[in-house]
Protein backbone atom coordinates (compact mmCIF):
# COMPACT_ATOMS: atom_id res chain seq x y z
CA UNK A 1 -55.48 -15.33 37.22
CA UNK A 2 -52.38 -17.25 38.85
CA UNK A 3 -51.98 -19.34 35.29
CA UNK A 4 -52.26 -16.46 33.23
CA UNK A 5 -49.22 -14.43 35.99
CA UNK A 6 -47.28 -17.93 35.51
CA UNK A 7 -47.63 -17.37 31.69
CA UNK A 8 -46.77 -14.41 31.77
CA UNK A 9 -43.23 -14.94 34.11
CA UNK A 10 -42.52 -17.97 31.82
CA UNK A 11 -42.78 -15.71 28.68
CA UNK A 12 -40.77 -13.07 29.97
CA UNK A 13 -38.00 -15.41 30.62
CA UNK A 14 -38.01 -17.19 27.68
CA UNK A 15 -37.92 -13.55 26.14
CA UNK A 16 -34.51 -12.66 28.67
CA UNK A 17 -33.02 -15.69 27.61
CA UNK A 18 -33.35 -15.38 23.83
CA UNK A 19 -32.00 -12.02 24.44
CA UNK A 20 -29.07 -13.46 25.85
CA UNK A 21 -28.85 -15.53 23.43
CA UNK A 22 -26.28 -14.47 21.32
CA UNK A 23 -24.07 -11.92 22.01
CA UNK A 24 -20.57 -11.19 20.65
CA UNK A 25 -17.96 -8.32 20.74
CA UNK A 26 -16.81 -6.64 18.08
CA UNK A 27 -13.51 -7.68 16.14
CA UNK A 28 -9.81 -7.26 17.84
CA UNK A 29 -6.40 -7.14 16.61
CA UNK A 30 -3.75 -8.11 18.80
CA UNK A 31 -1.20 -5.39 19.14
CA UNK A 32 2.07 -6.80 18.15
CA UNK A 33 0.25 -8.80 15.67
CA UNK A 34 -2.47 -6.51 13.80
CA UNK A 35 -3.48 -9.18 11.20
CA UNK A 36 -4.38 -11.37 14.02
CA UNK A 37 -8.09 -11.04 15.13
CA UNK A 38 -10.29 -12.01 17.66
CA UNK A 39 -13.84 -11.85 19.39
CA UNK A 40 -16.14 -13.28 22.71
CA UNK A 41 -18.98 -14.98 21.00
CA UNK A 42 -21.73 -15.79 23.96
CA UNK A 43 -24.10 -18.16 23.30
CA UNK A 44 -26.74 -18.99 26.07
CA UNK A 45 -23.92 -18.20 28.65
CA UNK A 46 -21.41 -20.37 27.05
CA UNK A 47 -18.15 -18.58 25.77
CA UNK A 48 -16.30 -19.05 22.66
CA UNK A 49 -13.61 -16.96 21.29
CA UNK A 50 -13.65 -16.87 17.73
CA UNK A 51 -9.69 -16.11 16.00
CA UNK A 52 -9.26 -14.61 12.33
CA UNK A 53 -5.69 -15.09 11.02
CA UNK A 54 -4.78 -12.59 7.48
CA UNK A 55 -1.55 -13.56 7.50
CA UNK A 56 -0.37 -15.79 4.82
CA UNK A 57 1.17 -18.66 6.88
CA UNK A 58 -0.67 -20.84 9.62
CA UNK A 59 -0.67 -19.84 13.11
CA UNK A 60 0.12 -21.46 16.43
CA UNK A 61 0.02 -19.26 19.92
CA UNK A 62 -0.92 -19.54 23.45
CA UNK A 63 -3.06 -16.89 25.25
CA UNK A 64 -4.12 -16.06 28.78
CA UNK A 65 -7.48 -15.63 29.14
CA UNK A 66 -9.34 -13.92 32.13
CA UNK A 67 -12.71 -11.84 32.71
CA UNK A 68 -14.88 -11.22 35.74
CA UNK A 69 -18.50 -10.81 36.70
CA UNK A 70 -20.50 -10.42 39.10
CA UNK A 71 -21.68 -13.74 38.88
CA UNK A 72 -18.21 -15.99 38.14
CA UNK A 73 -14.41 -15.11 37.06
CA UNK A 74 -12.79 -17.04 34.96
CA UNK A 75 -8.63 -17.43 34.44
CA UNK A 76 -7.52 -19.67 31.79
CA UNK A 77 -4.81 -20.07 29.24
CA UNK A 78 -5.71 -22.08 25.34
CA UNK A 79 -3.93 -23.44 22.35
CA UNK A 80 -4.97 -22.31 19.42
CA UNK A 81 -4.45 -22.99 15.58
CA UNK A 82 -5.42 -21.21 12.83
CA UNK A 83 -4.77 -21.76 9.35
CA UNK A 84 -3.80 -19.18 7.09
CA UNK A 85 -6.71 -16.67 6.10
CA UNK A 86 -9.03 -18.80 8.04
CA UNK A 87 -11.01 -19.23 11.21
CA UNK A 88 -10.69 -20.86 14.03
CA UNK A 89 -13.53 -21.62 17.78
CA UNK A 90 -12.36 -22.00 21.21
CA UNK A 91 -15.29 -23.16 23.80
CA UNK A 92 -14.16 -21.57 27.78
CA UNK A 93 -14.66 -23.53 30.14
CA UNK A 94 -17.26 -21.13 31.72
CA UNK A 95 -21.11 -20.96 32.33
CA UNK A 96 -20.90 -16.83 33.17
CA UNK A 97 -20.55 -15.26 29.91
CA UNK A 98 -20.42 -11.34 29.19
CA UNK A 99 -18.15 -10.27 25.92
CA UNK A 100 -16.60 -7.17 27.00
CA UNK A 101 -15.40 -8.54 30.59
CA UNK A 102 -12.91 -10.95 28.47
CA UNK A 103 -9.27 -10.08 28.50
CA UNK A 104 -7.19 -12.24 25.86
CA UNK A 105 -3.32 -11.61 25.90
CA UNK A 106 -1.08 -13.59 23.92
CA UNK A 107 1.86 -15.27 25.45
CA UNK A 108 3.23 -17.03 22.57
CA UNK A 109 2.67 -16.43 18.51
CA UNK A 110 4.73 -18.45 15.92
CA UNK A 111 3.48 -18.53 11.64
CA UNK A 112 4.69 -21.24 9.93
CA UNK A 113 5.85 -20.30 6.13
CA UNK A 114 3.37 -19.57 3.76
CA UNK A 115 2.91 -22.74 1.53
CA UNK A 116 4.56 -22.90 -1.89
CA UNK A 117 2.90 -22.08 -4.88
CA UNK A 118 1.77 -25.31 -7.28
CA UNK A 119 4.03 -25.73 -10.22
CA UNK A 120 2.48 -25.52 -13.90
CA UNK A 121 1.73 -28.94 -15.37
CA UNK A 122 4.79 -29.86 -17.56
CA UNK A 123 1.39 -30.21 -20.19
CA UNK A 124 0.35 -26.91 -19.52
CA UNK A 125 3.28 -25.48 -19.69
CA UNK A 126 3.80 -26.61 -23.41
CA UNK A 127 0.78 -25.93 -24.65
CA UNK A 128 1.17 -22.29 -23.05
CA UNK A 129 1.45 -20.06 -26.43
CA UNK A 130 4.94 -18.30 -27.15
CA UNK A 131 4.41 -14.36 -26.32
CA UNK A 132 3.78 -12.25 -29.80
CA UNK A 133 6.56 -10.12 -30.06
CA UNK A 134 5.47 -6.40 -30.08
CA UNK A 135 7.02 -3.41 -31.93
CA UNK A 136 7.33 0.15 -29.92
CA UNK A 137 5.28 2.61 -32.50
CA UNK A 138 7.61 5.52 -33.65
CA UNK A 139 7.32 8.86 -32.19
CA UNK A 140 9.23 11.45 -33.96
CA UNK A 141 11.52 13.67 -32.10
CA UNK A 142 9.56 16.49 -30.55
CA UNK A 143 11.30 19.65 -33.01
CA UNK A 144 12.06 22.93 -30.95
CA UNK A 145 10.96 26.38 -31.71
CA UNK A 146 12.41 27.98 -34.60
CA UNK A 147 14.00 31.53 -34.08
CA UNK A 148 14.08 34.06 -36.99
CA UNK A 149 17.50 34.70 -38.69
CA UNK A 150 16.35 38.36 -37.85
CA UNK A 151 16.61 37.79 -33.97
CA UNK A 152 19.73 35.84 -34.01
CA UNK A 153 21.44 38.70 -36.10
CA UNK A 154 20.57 40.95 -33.10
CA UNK A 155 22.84 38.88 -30.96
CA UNK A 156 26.60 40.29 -30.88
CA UNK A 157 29.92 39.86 -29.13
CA UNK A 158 29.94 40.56 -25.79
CA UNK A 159 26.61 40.10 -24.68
CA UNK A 160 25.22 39.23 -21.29
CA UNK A 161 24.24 35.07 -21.59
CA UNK A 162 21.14 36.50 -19.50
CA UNK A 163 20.06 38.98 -22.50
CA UNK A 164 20.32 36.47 -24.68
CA UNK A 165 18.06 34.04 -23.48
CA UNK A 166 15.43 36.61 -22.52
CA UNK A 167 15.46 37.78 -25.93
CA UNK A 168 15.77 33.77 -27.92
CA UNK A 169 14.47 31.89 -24.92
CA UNK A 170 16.07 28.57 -23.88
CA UNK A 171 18.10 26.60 -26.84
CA UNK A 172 17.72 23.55 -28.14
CA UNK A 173 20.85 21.77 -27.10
CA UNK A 174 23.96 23.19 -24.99
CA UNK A 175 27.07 21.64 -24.49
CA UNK A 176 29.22 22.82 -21.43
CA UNK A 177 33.37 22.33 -21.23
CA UNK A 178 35.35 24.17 -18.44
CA UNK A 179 38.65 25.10 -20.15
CA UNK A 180 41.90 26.76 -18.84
CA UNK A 181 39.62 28.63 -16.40
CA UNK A 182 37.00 29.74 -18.50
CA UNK A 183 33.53 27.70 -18.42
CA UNK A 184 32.83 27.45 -22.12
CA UNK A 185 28.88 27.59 -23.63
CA UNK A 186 27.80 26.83 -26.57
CA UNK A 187 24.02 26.65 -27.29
CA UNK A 188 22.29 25.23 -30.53
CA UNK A 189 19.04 27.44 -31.98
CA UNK A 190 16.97 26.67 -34.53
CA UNK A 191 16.60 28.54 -37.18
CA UNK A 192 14.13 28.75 -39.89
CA UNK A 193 14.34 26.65 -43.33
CA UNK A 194 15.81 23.56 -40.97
CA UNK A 195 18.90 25.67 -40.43
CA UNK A 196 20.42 26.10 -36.77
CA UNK A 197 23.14 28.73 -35.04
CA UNK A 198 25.14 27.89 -32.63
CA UNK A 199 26.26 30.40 -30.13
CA UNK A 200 29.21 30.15 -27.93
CA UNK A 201 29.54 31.83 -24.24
CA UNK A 202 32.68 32.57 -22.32
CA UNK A 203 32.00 33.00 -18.97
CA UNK A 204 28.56 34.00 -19.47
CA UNK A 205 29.01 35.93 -22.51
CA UNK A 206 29.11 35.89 -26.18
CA UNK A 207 32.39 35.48 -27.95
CA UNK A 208 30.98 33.68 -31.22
CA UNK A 209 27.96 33.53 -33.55
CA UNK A 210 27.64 30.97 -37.07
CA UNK A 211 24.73 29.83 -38.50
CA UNK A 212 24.78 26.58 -40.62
């Protein structure tokens, strides 16, 4: 009975340890620097902060690192490099291990530039093909909507600018010219047959009518 309790304590153990095995926390950004992640990895009480750098240039910084438990606390400060968009470990030099009692502020941060682009072969670049010129199709000009002779011989002298364009809707063109204190309208309508009228405004109302 005492080997089998024995067997039994041993298994349970083994069981709490593999537990503990591995145990990180989830993903951080820094603050100031949001494309700069980290995370406490714990691996059979052994900690290791893992960094993640998305910026486009390597990284050098310094950070203060602390956490306490109820077994150890642990104060420390690390150098760390990380090359662009890659990852980088850092072992603490601590046997108590829990991931969320880590606190990781960063004390210095410097990126380096991102590295150049490579140049094109001088071979590839002449045997890169010339670019085939291309021609913009042709869209016609969108035509306006065609007013009856009938409606623009309803228009006379001395009507309201207002009247008229409730009655032939908006022209088709309209050239403006403020002259000797009168502000000077005329508007281009098209008329059946590929014909067009132009009607002048003084003012805001009609003072001419001719159809061409």
């Amino acid at each position: 009975m005492k080997l089998r309790i024995v067997s039994l304590t041993l298994l349970l153990a083994g069981g709490a340890l593999s537990s503990l095995a591995d145990e990180s926390s989830p993903w951080r950004s820094d603050p100031q620097h949001p494309d700069l992640q980290y995370r406490v990895k714990c691996h059979r009480e052994a900690a290791t902060i893992e960094w993640r750098n998305g910026y486009p240039g390597s990284l050098t910084l310094k950070a203060s690192i602390k956490s306490k438990t109820l077994n150890d606390s642990y104060d420390g400060a690390e150098d760390v490099s990380v090359a662009p968009g890659g990852v980088s470990d850092t072992s603490l030099e601590t046997m108590a291990c829990a991931p969320g009692a880590f606190q990781v502020r960063l004390t210095h941060f410097e990126m380096a530039p991102p590295p150049p682009k490579p140049k094109p072969s001088p071979v590839a670049a002449a045997k890169a093909p010339n670019p085939v010129p291309t021609v913009a199709p042709y869209v016609p000009p969108v035509k306006g909507p065609e007013i009856s002779q009938q409606a623009i011989a309803e228009v006379k002298p001395g009507m309201q600018q207002e009247e008229v364009e409730r009655r032939l809707g908006p022209p088709a063109s309209k050239l403006t010219i403020p002259e000797d204190g009168e502000f000077i309208e005329t508007c281009r309508y098209m008329v059946a047959n590929g014909r067009s009228s132009l009607i002048r405004f003084s003012n805001g109302v009609v003072t001419d009518i001719s159809t061409r």
